[in-house]
N, C-alpha and C. Protein backbone atom coordinates (compact mmCIF):
# COMPACT_ATOMS: atom_id res chain seq x y z
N UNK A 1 115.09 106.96 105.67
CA UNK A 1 114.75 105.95 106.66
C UNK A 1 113.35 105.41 106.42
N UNK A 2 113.44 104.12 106.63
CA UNK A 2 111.99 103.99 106.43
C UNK A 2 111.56 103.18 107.90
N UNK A 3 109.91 102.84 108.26
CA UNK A 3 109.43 102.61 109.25
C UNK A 3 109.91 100.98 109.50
N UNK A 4 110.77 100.72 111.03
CA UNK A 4 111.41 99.72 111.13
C UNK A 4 110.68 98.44 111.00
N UNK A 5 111.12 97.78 110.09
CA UNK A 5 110.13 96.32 109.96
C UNK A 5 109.71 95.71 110.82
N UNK A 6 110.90 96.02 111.74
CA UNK A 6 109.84 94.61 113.40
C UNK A 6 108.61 95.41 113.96
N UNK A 7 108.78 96.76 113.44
CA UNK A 7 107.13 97.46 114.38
C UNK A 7 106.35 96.68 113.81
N UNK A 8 106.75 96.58 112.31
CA UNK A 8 105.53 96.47 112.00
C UNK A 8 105.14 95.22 111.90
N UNK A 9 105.96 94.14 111.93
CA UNK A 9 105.61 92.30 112.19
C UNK A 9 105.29 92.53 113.57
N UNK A 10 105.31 93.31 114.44
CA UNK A 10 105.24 93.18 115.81
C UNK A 10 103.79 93.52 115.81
N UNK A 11 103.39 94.68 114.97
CA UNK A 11 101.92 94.84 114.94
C UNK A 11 101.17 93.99 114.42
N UNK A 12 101.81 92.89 113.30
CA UNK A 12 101.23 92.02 112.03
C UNK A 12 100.46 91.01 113.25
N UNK A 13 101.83 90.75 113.93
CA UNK A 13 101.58 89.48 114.84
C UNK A 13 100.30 89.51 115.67
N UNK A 14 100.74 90.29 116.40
CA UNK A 14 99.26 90.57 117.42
C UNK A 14 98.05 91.17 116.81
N UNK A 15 98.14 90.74 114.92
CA UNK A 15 96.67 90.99 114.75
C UNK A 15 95.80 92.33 115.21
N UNK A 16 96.60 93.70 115.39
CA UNK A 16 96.38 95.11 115.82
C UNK A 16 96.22 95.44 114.70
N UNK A 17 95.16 96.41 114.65
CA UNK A 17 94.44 97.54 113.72
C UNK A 17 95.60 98.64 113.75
N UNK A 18 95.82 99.08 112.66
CA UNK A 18 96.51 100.04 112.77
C UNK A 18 96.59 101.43 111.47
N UNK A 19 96.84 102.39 111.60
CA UNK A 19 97.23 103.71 110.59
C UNK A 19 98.13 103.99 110.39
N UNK A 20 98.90 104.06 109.56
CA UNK A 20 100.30 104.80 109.01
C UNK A 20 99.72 106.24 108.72
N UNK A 21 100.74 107.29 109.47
CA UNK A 21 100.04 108.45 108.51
C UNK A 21 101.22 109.13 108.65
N UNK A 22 101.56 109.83 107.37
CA UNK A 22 102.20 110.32 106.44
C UNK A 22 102.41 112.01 107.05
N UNK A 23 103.34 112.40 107.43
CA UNK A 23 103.47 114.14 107.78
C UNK A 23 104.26 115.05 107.22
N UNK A 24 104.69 115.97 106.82
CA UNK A 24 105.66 116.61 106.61
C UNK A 24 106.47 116.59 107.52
N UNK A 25 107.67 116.39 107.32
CA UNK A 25 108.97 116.75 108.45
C UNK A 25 109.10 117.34 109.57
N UNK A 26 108.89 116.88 110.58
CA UNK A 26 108.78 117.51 111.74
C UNK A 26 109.67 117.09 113.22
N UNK A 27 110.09 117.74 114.08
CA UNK A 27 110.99 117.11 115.05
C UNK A 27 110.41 117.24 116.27
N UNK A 28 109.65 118.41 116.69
CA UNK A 28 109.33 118.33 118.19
C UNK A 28 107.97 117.51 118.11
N UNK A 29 107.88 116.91 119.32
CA UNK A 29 106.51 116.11 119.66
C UNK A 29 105.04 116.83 119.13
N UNK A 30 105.29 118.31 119.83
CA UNK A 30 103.94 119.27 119.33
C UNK A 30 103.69 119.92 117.96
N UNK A 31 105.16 119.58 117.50
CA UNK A 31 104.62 120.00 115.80
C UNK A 31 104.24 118.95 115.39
N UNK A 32 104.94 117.88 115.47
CA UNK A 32 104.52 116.24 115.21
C UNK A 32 102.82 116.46 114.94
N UNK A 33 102.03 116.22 116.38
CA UNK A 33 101.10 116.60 116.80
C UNK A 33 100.39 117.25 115.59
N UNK A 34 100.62 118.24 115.31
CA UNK A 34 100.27 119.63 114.64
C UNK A 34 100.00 119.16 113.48
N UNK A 35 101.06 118.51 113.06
CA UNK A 35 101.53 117.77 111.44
C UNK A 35 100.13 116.55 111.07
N UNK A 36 100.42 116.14 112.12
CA UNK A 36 99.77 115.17 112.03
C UNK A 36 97.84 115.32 112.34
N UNK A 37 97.90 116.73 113.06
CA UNK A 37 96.35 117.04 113.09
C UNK A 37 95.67 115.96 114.12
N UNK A 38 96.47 115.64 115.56
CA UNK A 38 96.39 115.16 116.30
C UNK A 38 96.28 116.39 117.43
N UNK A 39 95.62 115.96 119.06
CA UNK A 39 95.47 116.74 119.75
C UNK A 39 96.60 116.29 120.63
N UNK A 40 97.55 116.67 121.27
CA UNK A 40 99.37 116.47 121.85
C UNK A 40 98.67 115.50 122.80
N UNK A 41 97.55 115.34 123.76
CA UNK A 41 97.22 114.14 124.58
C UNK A 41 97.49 112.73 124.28
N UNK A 42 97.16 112.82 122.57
CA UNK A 42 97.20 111.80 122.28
C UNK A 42 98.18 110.96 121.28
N UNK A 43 99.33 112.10 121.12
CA UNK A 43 100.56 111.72 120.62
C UNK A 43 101.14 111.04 121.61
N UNK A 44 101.80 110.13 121.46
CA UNK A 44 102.77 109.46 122.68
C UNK A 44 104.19 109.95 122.02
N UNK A 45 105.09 110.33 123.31
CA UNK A 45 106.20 110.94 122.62
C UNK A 45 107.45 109.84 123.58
N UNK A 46 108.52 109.70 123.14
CA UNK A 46 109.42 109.05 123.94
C UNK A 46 110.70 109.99 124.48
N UNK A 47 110.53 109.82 126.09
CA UNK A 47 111.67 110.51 126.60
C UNK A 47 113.07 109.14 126.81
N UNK A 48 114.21 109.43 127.31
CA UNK A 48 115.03 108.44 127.35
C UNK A 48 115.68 108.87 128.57
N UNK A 49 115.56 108.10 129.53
CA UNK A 49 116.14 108.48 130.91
C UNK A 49 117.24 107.50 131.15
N UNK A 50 118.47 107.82 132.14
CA UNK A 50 119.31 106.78 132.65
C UNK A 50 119.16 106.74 133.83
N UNK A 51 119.08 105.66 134.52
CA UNK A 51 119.64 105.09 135.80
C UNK A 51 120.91 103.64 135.89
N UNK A 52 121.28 104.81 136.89
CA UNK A 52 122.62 103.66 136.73
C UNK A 52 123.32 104.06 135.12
N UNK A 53 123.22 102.79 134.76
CA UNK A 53 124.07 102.26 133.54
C UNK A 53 122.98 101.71 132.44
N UNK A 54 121.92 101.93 133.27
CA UNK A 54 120.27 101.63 132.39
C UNK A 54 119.38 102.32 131.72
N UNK A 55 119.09 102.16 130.16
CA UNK A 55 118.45 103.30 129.84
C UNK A 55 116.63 102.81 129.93
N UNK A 56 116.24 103.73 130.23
CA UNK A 56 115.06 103.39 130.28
C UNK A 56 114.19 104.41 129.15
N UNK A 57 112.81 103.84 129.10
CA UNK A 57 111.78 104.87 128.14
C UNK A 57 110.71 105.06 128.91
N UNK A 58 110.38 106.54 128.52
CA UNK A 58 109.51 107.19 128.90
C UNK A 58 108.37 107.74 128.34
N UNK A 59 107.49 106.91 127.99
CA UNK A 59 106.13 107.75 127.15
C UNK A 59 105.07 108.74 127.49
N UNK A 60 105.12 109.26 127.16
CA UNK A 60 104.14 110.48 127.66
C UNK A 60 103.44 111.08 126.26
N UNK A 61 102.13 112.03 126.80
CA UNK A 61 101.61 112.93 125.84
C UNK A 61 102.38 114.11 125.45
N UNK A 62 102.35 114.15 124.22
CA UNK A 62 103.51 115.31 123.78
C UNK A 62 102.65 116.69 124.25
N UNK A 63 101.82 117.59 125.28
CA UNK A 63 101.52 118.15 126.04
C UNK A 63 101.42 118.35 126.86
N UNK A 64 102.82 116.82 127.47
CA UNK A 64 103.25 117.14 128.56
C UNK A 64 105.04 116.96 128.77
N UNK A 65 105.17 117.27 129.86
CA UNK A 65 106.64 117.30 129.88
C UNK A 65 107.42 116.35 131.18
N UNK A 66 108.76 115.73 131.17
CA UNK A 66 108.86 114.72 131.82
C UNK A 66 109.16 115.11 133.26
N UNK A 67 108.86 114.83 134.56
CA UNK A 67 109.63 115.47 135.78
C UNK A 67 110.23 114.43 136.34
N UNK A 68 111.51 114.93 136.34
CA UNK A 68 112.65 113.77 136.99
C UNK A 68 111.89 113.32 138.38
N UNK A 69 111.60 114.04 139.27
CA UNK A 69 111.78 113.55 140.78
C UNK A 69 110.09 112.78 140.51
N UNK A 70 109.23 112.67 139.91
CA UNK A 70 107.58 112.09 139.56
C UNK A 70 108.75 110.35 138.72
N UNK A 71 110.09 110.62 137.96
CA UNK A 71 110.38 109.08 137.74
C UNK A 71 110.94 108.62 138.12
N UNK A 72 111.66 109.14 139.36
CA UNK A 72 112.27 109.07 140.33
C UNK A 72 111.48 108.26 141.20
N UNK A 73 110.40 109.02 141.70
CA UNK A 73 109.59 108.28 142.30
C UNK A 73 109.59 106.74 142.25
N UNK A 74 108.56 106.58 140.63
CA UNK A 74 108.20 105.73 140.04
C UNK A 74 109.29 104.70 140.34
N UNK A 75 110.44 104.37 139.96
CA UNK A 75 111.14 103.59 139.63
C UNK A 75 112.03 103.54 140.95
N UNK A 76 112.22 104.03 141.50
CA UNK A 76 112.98 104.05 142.80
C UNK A 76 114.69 104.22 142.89
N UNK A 77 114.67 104.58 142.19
CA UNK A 77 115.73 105.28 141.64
C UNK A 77 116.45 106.80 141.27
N UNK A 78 117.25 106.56 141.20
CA UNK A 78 117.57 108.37 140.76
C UNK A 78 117.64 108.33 139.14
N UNK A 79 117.18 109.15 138.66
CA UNK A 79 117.55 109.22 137.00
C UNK A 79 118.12 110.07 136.64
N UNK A 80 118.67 110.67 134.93
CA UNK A 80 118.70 111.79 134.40
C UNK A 80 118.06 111.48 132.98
N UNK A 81 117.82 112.94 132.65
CA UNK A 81 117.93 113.08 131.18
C UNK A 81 118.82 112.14 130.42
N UNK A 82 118.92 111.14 129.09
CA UNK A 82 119.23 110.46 128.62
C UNK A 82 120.26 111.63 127.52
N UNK A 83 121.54 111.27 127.26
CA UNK A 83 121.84 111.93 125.96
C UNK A 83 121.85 110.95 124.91
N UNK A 84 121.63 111.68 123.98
CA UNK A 84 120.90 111.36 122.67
C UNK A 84 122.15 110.33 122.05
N UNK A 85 123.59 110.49 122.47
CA UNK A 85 124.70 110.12 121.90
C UNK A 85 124.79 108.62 122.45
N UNK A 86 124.31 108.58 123.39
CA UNK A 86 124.26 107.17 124.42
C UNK A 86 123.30 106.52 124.37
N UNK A 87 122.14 107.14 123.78
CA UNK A 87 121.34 106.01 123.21
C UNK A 87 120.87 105.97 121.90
N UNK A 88 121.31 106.23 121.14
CA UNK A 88 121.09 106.11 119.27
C UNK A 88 121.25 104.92 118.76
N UNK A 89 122.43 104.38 119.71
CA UNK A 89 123.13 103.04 118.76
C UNK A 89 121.94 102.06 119.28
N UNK A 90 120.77 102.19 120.57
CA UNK A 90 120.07 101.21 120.89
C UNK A 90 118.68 101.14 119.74
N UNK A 91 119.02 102.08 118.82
CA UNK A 91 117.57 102.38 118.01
C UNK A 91 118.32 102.06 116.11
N UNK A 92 119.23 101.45 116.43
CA UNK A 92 119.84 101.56 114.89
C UNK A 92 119.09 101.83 113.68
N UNK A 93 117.31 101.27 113.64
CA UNK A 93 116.43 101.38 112.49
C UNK A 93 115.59 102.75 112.84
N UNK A 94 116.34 103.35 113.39
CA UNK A 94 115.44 104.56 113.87
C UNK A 94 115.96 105.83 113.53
N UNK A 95 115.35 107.00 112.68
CA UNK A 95 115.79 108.11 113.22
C UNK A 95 116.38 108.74 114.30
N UNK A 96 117.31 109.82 114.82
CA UNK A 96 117.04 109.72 116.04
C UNK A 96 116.08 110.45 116.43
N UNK A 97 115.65 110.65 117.67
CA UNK A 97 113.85 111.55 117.97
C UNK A 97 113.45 110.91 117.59
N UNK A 98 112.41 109.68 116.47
CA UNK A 98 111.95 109.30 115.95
C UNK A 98 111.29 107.86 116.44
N UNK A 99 111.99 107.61 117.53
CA UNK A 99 111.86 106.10 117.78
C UNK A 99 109.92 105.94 118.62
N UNK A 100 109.77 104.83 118.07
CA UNK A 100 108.43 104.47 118.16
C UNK A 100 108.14 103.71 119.56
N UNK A 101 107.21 104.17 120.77
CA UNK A 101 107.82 103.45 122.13
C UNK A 101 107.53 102.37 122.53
N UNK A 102 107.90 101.32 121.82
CA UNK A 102 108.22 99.52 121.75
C UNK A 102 109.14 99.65 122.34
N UNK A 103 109.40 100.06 123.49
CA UNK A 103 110.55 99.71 124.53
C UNK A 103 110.57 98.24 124.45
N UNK A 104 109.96 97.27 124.37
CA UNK A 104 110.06 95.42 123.96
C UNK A 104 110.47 95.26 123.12
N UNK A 105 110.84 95.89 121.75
CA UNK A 105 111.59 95.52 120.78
C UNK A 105 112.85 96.01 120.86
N UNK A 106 113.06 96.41 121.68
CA UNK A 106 114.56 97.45 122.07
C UNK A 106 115.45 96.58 123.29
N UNK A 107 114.49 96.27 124.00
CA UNK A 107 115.21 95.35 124.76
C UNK A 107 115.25 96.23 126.24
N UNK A 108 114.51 97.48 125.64
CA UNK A 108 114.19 98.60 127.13
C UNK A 108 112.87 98.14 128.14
N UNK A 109 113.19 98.60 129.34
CA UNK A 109 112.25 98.85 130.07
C UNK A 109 110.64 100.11 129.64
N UNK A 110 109.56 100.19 129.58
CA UNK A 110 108.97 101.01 129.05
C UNK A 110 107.86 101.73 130.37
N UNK A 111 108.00 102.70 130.35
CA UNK A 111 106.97 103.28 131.62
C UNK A 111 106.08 104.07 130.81
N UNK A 112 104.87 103.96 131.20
CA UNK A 112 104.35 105.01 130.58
C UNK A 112 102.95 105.69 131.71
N UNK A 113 103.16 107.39 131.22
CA UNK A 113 102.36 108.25 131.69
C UNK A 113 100.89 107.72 131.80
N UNK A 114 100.71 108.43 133.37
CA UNK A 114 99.05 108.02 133.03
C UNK A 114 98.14 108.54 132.46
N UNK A 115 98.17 109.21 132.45
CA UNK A 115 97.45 110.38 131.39
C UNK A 115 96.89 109.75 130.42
N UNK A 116 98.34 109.34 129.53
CA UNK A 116 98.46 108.58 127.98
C UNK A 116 97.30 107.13 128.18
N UNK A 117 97.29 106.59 129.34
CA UNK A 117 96.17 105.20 129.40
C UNK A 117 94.81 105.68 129.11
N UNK A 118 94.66 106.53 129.62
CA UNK A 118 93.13 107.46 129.48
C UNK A 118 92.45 107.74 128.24
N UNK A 119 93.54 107.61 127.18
CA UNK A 119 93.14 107.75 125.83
C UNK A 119 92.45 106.54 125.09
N UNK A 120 91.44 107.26 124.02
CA UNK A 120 91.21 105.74 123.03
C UNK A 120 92.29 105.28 122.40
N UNK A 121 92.92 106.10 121.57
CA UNK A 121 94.13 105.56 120.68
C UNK A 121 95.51 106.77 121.04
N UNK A 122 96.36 106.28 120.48
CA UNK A 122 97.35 107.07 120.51
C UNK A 122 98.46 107.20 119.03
N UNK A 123 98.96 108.24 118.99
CA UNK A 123 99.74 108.07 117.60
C UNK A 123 101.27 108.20 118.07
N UNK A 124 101.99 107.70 117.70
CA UNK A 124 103.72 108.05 117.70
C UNK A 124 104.26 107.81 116.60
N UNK A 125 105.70 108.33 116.92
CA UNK A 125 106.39 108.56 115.95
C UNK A 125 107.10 107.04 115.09
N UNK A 126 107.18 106.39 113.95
CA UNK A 126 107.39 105.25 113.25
C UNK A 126 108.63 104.70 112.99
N UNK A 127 109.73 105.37 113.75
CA UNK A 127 110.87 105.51 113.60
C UNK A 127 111.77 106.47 112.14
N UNK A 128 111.03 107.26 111.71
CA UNK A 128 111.38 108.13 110.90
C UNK A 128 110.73 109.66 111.57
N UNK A 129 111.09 110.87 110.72
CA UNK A 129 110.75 112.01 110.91
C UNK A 129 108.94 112.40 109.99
N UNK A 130 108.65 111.33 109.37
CA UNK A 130 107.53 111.78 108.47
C UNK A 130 106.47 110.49 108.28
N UNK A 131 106.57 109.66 109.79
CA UNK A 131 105.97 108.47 109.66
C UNK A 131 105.57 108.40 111.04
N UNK A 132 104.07 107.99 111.03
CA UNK A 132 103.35 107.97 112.37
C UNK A 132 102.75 106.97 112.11
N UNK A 133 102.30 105.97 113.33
CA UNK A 133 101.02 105.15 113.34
C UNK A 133 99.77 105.76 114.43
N UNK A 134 99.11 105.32 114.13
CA UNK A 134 98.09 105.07 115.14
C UNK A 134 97.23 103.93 115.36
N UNK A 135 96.99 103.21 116.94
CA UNK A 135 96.69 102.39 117.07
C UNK A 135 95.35 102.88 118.57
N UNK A 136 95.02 102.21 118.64
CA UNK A 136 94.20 101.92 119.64
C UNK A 136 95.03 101.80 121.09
N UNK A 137 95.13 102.68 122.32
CA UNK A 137 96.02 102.50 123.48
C UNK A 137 95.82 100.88 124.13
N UNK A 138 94.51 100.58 124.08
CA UNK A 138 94.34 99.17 124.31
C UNK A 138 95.62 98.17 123.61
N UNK A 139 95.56 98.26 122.66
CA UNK A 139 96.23 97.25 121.77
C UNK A 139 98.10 98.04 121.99
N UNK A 140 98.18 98.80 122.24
CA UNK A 140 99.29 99.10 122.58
C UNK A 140 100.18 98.79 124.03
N UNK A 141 98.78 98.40 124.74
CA UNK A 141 99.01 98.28 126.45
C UNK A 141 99.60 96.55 125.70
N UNK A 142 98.63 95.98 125.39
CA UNK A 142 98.63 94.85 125.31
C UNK A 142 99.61 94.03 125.05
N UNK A 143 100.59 94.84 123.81
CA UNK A 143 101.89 94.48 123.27
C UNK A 143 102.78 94.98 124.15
N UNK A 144 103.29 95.93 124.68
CA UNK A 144 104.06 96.25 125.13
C UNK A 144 104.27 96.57 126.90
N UNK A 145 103.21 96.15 126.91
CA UNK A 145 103.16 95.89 128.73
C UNK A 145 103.45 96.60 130.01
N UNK A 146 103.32 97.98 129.34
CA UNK A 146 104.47 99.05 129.74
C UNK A 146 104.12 99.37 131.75
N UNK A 147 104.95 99.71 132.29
CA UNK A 147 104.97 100.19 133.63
C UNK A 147 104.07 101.59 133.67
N UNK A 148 103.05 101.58 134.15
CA UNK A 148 102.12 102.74 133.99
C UNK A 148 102.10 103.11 135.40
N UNK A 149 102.71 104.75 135.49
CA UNK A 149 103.02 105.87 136.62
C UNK A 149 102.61 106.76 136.33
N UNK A 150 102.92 108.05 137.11
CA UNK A 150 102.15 109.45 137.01
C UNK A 150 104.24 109.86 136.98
N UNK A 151 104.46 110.20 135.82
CA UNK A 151 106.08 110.43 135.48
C UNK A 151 106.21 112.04 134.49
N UNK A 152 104.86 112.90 134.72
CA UNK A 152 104.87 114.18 133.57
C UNK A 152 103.90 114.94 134.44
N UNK A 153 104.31 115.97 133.67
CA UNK A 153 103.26 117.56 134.19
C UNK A 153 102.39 118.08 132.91
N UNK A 154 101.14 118.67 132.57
CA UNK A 154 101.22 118.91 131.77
C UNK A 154 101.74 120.12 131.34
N UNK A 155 102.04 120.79 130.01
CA UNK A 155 102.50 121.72 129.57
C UNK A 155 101.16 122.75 129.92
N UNK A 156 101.40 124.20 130.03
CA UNK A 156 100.55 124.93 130.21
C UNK A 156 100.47 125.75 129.02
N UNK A 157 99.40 126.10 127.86
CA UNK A 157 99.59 127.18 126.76
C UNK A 157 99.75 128.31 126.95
N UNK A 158 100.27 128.51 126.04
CA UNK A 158 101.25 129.94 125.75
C UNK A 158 100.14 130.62 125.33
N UNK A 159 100.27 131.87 126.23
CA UNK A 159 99.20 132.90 125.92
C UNK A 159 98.93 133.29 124.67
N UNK A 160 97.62 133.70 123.91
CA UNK A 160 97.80 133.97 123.03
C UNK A 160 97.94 133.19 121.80
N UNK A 161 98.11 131.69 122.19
CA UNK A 161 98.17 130.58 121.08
C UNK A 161 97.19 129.82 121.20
C-alpha cells in the first residue's frame, strides 16, 4: 500500500509543511508512537464510531482511549464502537487501522479530542502500516475543520513501564 494520493494533494493544496516518516510495521496506536519515537499525546489515532446508519471519526491521542457516553455526549446521540468490516470499504486507499484522520476526504464527519488541539504538531498514521506524517495541529485544524470535544480518557501507565 502506498500513502493515498489525495492526502497528499490535499496537503500540496493548502500549501502545509509537512514529514513523511518511515516506521517499521506496526498496528497499535502506542507502538506506532514508539516506532515512530513520538510521545502517544501527540500521535493522533482514529477511532470509528456509528450512529444510526452514520459512521463517524474519532481522533484522539494514542494515550488515550475513546469513552462512548463523553461521544455520546458530544454528538447527541447514542453511538457504538464501529466494526472494522463496515467501514473498510469507506477507506479503499487505506490499510485497514491505517487510515489518516481526513475525515473530509472520506466524506466523514471528524471530531476530535481536546487534548489533541493542545499540541504543536501531531503525527498519524498515512494510510499504510509503515507511513506517518507529521504536520503542525494548526494546519491540520485548518484543513479539516474537525468538531473539537472532550470524547477520551487518558490511558494510565502500566506499572513498571
Amino acid at each position: 500500500m502506498e500513502i493515498p494520493k489525495q492526502l497528499i494533494e490535499c496537503l500540496k493544496e493548502n500549501k502545509v509543511s509537512y514529514e513523511v516518516l518511515h516506521h517499521p510495521e506496526a498496528v497499535t496506536a502506542q507502538r506506532i508512537a514508539q516506532a515512530e519515537h513520538v510521545k502517544g499525546r501527540h500521535h493522533a489515532k482514529v477511532v470509528m464510531v456509528k450512529s444510526g446508519d452514520q459512521h463517524l471519526m474519532m481522533v484522539l491521542p494514542a494515550d488515550h482511549q475513546i469513552d462512548l457516553e463523553k461521544v455520546q455526549n458530544a454528538i447527541g446521540h447514542s453511538v457504538s464502537l464501529d466494526q472494522e468490516q463496515e467501514f473498510k470499504s469507506l477507506f479503499p486507499d487505506c490499510a485497514i487501522g491505517a487510515m489518516p484522520p481526513f475525515g473530509n476526504l472520506y466524506g466523514l464527519t471528524t471530531y476530535v479530542d481536546r487534548d489533541l488541539t493542545e499540541q504543536d504538531y501531531i503525527v498519524f498514521e498515512a494510510g499504510t502500516h509503515t507511513d506517518a506524517i507529521k504536520i503542525s495541529y494548526r494546519d491540520y485544524e485548518k484543513i479539516v475543520k474537525p468538531k473539537v470535544s472532550d470524547l477520551a480518557v487518558k490511558l494510565q501507565p502500566m506499572k513498571g513501564a
